[in-house]
C-alpha atoms as a PDB file:
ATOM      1  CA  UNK A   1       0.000   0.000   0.000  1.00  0.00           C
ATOM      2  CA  UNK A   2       1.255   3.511  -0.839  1.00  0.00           C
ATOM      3  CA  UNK A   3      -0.071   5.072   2.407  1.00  0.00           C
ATOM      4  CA  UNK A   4      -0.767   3.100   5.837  1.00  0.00           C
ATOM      5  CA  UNK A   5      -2.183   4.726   8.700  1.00  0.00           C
ATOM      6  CA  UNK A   6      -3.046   2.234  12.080  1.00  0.00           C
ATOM      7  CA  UNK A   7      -4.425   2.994  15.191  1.00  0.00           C
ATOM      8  CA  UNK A   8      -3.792   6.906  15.109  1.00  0.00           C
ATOM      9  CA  UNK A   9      -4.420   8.905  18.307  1.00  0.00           C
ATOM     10  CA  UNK A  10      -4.129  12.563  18.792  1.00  0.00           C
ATOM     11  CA  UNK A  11      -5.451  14.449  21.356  1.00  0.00           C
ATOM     12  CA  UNK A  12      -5.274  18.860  22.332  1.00  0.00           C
ATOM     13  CA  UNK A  13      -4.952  18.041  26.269  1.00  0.00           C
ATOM     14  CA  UNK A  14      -8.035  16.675  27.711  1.00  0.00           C
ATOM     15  CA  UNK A  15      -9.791  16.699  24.077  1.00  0.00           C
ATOM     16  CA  UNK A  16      -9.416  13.665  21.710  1.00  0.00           C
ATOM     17  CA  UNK A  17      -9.546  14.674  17.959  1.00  0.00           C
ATOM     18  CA  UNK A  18      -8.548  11.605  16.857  1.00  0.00           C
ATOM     19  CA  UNK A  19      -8.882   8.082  18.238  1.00  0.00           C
ATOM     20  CA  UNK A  20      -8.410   4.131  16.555  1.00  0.00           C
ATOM     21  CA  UNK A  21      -7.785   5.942  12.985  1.00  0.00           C
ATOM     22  CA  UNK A  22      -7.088   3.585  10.495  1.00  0.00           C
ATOM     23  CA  UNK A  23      -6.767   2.857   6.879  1.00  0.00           C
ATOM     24  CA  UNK A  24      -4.707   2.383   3.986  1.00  0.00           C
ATOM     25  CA  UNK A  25      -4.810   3.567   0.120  1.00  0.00           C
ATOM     26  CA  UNK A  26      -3.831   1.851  -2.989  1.00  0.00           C
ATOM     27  CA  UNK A  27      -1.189   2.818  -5.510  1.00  0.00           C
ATOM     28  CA  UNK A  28      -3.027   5.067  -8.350  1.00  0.00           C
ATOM     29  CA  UNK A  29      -6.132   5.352  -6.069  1.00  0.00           C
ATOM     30  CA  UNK A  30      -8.147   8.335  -5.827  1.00  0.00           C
ATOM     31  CA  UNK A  31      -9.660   8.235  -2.129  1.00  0.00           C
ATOM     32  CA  UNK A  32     -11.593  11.216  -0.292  1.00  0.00           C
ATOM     33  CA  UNK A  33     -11.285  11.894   3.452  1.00  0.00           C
ATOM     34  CA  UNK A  34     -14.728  12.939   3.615  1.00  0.00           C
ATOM     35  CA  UNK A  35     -16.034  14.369   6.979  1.00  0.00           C
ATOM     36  CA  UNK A  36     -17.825  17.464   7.918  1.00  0.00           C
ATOM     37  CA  UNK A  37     -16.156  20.466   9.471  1.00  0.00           C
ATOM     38  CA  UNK A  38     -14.318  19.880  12.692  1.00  0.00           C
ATOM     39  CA  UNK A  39     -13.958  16.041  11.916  1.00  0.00           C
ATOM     40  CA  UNK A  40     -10.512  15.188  12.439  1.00  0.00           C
ATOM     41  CA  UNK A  41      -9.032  15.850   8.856  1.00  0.00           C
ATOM     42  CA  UNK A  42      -6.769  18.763   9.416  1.00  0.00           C
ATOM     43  CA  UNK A  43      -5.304  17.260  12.447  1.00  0.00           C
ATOM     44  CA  UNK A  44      -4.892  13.740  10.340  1.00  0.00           C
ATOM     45  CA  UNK A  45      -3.121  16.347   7.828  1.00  0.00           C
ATOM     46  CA  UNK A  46      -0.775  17.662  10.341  1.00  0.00           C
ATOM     47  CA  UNK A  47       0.035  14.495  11.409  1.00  0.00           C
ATOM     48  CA  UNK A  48       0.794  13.027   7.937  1.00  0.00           C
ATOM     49  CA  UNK A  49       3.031  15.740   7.269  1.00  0.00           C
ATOM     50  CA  UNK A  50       4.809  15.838  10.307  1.00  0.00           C
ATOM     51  CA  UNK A  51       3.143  18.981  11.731  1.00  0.00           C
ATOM     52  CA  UNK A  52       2.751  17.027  14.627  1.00  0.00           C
ATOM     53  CA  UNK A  53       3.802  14.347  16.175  1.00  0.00           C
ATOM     54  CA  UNK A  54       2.251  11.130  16.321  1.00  0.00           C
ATOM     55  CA  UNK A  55       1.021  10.463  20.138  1.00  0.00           C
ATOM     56  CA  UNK A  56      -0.046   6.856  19.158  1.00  0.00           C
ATOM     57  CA  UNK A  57      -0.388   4.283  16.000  1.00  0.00           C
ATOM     58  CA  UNK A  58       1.858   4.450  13.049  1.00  0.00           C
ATOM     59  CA  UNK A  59       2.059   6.074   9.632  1.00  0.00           C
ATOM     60  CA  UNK A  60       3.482   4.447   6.568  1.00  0.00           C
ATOM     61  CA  UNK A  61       4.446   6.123   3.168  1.00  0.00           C
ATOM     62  CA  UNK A  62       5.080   4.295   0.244  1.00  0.00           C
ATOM     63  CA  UNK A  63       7.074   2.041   2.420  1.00  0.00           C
ATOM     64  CA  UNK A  64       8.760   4.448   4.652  1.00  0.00           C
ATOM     65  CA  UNK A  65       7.489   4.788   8.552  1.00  0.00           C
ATOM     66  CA  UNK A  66       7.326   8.396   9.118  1.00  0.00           C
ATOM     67  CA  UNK A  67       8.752   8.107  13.014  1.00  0.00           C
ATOM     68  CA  UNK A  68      11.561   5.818  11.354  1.00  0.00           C
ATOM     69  CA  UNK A  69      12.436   7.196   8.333  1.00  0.00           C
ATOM     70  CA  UNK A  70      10.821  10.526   8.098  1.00  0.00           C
ATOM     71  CA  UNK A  71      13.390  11.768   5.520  1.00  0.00           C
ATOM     72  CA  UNK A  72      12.566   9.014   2.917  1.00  0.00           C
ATOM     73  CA  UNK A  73       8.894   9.194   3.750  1.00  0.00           C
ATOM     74  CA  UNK A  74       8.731  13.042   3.121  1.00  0.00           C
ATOM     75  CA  UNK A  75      10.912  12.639  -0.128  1.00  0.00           C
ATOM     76  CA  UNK A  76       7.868  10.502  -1.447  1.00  0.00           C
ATOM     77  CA  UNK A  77       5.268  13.135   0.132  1.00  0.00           C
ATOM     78  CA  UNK A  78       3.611  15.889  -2.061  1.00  0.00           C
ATOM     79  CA  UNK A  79       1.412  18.246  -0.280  1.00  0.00           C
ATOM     80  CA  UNK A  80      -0.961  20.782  -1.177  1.00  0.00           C
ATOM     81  CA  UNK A  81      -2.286  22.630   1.714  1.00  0.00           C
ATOM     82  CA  UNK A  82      -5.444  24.623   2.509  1.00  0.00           C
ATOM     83  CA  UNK A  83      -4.364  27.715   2.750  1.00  0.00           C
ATOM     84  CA  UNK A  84      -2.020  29.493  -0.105  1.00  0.00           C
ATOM     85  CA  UNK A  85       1.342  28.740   0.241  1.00  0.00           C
ATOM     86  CA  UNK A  86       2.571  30.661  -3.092  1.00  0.00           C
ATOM     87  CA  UNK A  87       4.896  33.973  -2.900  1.00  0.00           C
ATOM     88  CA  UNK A  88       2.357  36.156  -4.898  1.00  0.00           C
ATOM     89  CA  UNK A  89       4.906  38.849  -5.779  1.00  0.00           C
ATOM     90  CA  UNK A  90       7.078  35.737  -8.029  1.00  0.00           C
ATOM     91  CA  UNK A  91       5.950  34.191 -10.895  1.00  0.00           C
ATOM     92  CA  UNK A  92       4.804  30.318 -11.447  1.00  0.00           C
ATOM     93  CA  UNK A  93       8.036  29.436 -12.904  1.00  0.00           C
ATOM     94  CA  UNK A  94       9.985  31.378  -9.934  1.00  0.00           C
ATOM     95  CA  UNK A  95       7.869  29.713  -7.499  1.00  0.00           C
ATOM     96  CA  UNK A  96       8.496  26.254  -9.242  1.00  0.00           C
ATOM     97  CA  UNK A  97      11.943  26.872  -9.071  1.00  0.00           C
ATOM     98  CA  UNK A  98      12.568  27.864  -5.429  1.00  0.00           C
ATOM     99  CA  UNK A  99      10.755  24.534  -4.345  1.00  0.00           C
ATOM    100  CA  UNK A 100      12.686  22.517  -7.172  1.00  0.00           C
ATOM    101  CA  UNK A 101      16.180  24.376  -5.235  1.00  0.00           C
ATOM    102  CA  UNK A 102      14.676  23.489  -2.023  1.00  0.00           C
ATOM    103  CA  UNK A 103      14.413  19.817  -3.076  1.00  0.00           C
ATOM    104  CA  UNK A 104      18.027  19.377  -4.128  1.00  0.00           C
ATOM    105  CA  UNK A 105      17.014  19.297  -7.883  1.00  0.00           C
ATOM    106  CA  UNK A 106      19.397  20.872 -10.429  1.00  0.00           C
ATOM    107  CA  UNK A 107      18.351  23.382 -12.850  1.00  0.00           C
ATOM    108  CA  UNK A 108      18.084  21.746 -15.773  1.00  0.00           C
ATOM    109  CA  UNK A 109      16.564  19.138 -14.279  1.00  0.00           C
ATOM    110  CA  UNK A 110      13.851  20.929 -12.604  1.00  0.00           C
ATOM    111  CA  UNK A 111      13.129  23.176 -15.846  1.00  0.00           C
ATOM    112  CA  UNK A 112      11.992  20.105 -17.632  1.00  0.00           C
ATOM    113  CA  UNK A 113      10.065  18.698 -14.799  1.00  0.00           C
ATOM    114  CA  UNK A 114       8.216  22.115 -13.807  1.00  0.00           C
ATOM    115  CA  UNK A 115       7.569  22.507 -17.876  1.00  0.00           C
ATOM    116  CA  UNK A 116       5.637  18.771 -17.626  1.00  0.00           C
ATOM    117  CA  UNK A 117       4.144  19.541 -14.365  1.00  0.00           C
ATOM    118  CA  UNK A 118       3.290  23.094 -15.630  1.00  0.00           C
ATOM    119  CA  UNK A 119       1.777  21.464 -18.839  1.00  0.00           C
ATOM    120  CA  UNK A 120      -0.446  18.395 -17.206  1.00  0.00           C
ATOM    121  CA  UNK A 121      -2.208  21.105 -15.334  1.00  0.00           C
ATOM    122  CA  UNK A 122      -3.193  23.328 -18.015  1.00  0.00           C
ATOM    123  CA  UNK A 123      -0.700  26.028 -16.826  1.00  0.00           C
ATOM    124  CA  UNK A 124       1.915  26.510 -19.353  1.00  0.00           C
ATOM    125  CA  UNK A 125       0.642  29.307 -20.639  1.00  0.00           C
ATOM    126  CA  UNK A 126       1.206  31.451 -17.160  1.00  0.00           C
ATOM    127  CA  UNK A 127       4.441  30.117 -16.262  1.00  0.00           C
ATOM    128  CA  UNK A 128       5.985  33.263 -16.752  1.00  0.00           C
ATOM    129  CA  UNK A 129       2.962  35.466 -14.882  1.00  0.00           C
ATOM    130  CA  UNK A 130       3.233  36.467 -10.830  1.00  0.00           C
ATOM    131  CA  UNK A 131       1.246  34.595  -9.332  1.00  0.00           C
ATOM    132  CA  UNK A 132      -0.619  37.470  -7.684  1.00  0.00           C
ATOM    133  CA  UNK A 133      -2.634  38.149 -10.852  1.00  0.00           C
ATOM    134  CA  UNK A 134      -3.769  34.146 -10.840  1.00  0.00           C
ATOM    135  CA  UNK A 135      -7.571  33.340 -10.229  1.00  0.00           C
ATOM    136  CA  UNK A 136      -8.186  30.665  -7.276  1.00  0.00           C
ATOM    137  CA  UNK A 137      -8.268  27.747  -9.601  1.00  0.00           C
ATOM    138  CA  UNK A 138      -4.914  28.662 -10.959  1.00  0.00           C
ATOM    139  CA  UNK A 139      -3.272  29.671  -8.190  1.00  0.00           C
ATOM    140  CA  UNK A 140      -4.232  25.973  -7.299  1.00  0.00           C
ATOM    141  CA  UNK A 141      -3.038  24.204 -10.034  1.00  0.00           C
ATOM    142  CA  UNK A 142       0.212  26.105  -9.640  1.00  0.00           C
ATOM    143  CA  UNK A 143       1.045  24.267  -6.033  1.00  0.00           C
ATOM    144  CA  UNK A 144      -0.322  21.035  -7.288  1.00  0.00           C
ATOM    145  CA  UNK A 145       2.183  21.449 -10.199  1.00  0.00           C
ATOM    146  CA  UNK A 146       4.633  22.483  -7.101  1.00  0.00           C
ATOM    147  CA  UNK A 147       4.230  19.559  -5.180  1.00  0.00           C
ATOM    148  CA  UNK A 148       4.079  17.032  -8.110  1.00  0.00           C
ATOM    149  CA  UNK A 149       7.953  18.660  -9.048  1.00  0.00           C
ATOM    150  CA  UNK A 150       9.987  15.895  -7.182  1.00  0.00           C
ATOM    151  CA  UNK A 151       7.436  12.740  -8.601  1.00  0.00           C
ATOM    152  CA  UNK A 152       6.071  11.753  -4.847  1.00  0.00           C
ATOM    153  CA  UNK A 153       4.143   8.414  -4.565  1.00  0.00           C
ATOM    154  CA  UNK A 154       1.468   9.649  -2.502  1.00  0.00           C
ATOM    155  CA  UNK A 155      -0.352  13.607  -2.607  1.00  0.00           C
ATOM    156  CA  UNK A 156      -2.358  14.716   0.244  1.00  0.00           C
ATOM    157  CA  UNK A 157      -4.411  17.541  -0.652  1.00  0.00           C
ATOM    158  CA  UNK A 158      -6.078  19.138   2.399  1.00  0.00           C
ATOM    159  CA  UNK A 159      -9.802  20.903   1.622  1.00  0.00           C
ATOM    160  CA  UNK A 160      -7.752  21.993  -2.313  1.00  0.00           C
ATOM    161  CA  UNK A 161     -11.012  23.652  -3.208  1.00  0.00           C
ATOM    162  CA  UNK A 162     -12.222  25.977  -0.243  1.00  0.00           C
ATOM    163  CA  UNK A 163     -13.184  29.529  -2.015  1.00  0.00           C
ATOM    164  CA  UNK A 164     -13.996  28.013  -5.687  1.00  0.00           C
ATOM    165  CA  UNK A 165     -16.584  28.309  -7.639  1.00  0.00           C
ATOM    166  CA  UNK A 166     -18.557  25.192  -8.625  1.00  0.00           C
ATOM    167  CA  UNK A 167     -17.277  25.110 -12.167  1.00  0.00           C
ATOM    168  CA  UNK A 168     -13.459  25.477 -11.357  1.00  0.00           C
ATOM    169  CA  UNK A 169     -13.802  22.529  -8.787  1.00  0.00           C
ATOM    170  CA  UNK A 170     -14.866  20.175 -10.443  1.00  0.00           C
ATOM    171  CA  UNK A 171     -11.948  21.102 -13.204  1.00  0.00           C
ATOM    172  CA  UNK A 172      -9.562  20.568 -10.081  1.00  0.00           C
ATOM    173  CA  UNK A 173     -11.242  17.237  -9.039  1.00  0.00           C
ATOM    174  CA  UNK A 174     -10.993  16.021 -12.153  1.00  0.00           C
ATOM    175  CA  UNK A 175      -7.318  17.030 -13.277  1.00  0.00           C
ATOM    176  CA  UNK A 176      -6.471  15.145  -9.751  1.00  0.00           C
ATOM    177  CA  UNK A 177      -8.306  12.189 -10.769  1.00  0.00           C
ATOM    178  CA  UNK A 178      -6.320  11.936 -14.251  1.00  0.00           C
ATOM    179  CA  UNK A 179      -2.978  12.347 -12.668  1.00  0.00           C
ATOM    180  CA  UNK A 180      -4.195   9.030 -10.722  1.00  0.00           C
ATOM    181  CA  UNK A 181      -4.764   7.072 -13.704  1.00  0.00           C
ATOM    182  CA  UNK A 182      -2.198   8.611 -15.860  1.00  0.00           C
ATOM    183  CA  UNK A 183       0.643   8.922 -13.177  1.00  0.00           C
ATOM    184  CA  UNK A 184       0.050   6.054 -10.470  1.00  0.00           C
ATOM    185  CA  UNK A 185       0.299   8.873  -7.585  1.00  0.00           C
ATOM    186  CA  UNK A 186      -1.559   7.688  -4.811  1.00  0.00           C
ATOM    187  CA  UNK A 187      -4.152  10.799  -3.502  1.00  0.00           C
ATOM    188  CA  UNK A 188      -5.470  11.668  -0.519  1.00  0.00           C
ATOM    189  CA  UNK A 189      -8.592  14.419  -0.882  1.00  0.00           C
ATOM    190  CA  UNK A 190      -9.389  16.042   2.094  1.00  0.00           C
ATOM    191  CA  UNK A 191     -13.243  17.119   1.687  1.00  0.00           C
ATOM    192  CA  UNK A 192     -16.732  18.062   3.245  1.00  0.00           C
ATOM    193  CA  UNK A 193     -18.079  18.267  -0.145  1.00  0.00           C
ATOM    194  CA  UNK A 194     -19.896  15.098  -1.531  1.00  0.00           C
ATOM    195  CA  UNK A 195     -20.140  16.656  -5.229  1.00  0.00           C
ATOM    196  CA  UNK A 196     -16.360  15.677  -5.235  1.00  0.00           C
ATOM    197  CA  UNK A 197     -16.307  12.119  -4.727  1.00  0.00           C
ATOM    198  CA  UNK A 198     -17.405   9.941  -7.747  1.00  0.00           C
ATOM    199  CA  UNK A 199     -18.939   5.936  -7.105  1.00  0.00           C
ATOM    200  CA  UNK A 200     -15.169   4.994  -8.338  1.00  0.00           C
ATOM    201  CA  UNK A 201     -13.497   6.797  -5.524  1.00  0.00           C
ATOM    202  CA  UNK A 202     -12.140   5.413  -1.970  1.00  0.00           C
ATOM    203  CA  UNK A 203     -13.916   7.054   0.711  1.00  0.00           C
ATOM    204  CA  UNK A 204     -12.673   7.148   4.750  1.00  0.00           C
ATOM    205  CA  UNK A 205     -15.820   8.871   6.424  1.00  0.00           C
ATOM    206  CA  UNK A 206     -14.203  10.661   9.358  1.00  0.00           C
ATOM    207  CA  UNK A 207     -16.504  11.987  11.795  1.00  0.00           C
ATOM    208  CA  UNK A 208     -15.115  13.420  15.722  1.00  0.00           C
ATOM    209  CA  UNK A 209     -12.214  12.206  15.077  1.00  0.00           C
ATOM    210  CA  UNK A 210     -13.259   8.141  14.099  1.00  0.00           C
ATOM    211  CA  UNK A 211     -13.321   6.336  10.628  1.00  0.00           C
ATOM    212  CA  UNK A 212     -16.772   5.453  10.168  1.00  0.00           C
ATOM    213  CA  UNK A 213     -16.584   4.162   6.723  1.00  0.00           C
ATOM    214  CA  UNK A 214     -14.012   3.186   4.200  1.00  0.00           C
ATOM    215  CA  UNK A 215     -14.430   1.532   0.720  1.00  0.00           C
ATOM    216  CA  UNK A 216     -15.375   2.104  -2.750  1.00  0.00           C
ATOM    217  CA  UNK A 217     -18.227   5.010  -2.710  1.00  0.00           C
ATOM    218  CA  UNK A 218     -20.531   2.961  -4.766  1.00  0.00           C
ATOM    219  CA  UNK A 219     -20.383   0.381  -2.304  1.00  0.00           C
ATOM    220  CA  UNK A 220     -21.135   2.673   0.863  1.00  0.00           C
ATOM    221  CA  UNK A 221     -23.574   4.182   0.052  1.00  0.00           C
ATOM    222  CA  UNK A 222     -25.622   1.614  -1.945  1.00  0.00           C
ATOM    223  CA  UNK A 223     -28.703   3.075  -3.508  1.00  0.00           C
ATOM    224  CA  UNK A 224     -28.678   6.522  -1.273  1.00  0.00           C
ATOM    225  CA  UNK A 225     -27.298   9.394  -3.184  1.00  0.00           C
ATOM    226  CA  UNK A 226     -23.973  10.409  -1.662  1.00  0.00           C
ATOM    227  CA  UNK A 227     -25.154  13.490   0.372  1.00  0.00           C
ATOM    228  CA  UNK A 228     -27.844  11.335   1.785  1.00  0.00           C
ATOM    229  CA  UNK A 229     -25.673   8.473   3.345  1.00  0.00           C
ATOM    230  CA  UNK A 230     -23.037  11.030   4.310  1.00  0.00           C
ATOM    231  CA  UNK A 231     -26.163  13.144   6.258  1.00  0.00           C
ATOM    232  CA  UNK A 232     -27.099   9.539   7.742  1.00  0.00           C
ATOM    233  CA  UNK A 233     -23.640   8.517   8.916  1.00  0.00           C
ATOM    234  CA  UNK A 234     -22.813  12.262  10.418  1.00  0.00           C
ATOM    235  CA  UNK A 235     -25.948  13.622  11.157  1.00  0.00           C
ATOM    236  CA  UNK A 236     -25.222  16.351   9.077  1.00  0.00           C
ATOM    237  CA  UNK A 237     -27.723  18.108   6.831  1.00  0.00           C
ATOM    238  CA  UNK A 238     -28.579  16.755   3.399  1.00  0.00           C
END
């Protein structure tokens, strides 16, 4: 599996936020950590990317235990977080290229890689604009470009679109789900929104801080619409 997680615990002092978290993902898989707001998922975020510190279970990536071998586990790790990590006064390529230099990659090499990242997202055209001028859903493709730059096994992409319109998401979602088929990168999709998850997709229903679910989407939710088994399972509104 390209991404392990068993028995994760994580607590803020007397409050649990997560407890007996467990699951793994497939090479090439597509699966959403679905769960409303104040679930669990940014803390199972921070944990995965070494924010924080395990306080019980274990996390494997692509082979690597992260409290063992954080170094090689990170080296396979992309990331794209929730809130904007780009400097907005540099342009796409400039921002490519500091996190290519930050990775140890040479130039040449990381102009041809940031060219065929910049190219399977649809951004080639805007390398050379600053990335202040960028809409949301660019700005967006630009770090998943950023984070694809060093070929990770596994992406985690935490809540990718928060702020976009209905239109431009489901662009993202599906751009994500082509670099799964196209690429073998394993993805993690951080979301409250069912609208993003197709009957194809892995889905880990986290709810205060437990899995409640996990398997194919189809399966789950049987003949209930998405929205209506994830409004069953959470008690959230339909």
């Amino acid at each position: 599996m390209s991404l392990s997680v068993k028995q994760l615990g994580f607590s803020y002092g007397a409050k649990t936020a997560l407890e007996d978290v467990s699951f793994t993902v497939g090479r090439g898989q597509f699966a959403a950590l679905l769960g409303p707001n104040g679930a669990g998922k940014s803390t199972l975020f921070s944990l995965l990317t070494r924010l924080f510190v395990t306080q019980g279970g274990s996390i494997t990536i692509a082979g690597h235990d992260l409290r063992t071998a954080p170094l090689a586990a990170m080296a396979d790790l992309g990331v794209v977080f929730q809130q904007l990590t780009l400097d907005l006064d540099l342009t796409v390529r400039q921002n490519l290229r500091y996190f290519a230099a930050l990775h140890g990659l040479a130039r040449r090499d990381a102009d041809w890689r940031i060219d065929a990242a910049l190219d399977r997202l649809g951004m080639a055209e805007r390398a050379g604009e600053k990335a202040r001028g960028l809409n949301g859903g660019h700005r967006r493709r630009t770090e998943i470009a950023r984070a694809l730059l060093h070929d990770p096994k596994v992406l985690l992409l935490d809540e990718p679109t928060v702020g976009l319109d209905a239109t431009t998401r489901a662009g993202l979602t599906r751009h994500i789900h082509d670099l799964c088929s196209d690429t073998g990168v394993t993805v993690l999709w951080a979301t409250h929104l069912t609208d993003e998850v197709g009957d194809g997709d892995q889905v880990i229903l986290l709810h205060r801080g437990r899995v409640l679910a996990d398997g194919l989407c189809g399966a789950l939710r049987g003949d209930s619409p998405l929205p209506a088994y994830f409004a069953q399972m959470t008690g959230a509104e339909a």
